[in-house]
Protein backbone atom coordinates (compact mmCIF):
# COMPACT_ATOMS: atom_id res chain seq x y z
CA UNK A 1 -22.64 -26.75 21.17
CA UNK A 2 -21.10 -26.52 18.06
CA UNK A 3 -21.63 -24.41 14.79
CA UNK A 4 -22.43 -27.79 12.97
CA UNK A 5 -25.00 -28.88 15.32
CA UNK A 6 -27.40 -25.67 13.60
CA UNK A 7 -29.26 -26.88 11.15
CA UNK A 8 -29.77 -24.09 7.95
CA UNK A 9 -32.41 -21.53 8.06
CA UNK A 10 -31.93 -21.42 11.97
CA UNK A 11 -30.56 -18.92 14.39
CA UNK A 12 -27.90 -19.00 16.93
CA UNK A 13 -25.84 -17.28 18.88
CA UNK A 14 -21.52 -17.23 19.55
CA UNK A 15 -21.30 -17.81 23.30
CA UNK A 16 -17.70 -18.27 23.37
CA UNK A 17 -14.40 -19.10 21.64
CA UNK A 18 -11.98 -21.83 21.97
CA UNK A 19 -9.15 -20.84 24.07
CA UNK A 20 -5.76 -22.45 23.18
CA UNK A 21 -6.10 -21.65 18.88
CA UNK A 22 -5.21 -18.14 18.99
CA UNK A 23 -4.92 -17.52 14.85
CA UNK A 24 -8.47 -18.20 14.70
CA UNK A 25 -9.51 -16.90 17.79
CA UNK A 26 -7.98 -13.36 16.75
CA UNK A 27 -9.66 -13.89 13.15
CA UNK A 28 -13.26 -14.56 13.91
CA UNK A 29 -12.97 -11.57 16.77
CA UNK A 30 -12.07 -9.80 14.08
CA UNK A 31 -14.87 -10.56 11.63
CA UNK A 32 -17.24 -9.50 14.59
CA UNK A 33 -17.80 -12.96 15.84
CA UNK A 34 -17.70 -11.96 19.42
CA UNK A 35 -19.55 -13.57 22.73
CA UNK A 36 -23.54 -12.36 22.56
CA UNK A 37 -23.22 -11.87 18.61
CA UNK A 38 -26.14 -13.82 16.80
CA UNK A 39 -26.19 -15.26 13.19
CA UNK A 40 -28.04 -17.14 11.18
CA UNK A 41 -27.11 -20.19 9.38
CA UNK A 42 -27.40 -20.12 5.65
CA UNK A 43 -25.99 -23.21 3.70
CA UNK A 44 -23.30 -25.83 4.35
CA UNK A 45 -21.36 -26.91 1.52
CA UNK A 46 -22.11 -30.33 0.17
CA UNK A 47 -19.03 -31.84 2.03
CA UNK A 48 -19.51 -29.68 4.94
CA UNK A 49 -16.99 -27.11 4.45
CA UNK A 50 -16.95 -24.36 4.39
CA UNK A 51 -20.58 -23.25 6.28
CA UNK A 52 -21.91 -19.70 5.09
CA UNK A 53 -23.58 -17.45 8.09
CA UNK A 54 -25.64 -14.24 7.96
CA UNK A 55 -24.06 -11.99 10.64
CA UNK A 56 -24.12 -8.29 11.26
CA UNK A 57 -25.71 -7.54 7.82
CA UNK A 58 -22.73 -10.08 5.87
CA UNK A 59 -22.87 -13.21 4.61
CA UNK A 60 -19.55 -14.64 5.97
CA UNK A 61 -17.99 -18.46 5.25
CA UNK A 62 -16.34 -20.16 7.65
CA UNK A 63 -13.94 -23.20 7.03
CA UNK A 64 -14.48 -26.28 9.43
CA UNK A 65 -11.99 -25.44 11.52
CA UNK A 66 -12.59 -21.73 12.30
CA UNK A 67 -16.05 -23.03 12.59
CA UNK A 68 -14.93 -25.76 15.43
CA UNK A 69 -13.33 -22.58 17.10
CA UNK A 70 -16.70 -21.26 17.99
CA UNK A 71 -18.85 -22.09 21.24
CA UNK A 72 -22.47 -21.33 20.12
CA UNK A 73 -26.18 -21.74 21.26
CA UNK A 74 -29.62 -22.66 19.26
CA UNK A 75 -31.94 -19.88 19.51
């Protein structure tokens, strides 16, 4: 499933990251987005990008395509 597939006000959690975009893949690791972490989902933008999540305590935004980067689940 993907991050846009969460509707706001609902929880998931990152179940895994795309393999071959390594930029992003490095970047959201390093923003705590790792496998098991769960979030909430705050707003999208009116066009869709960028998304805003509630993870770890931060509000973090995340363009479309670091977005796309993440495997996720509905909780």
């Amino acid at each position: 499933m993907a991050l846009r597939d969460i509707a706001p006000g609902k929880k998931g959690k990152v179940t895994g990251l795309q393999k071959g975009n390594k930029g992003y893949r490095q970047k959201l690791l390093a923003m705590g987005l790792t496998p098991g972490t769960e979030f909430s989902v705050i707003r999208y933008a009116p066009m869709g990008d960028p998304v805003e999540i509630q993870v770890r305590g931060f509000a973090l935004s995340l363009r479309k395509d670091e977005a796309a980067a993440l495997f996720v689940e509905h909780l």
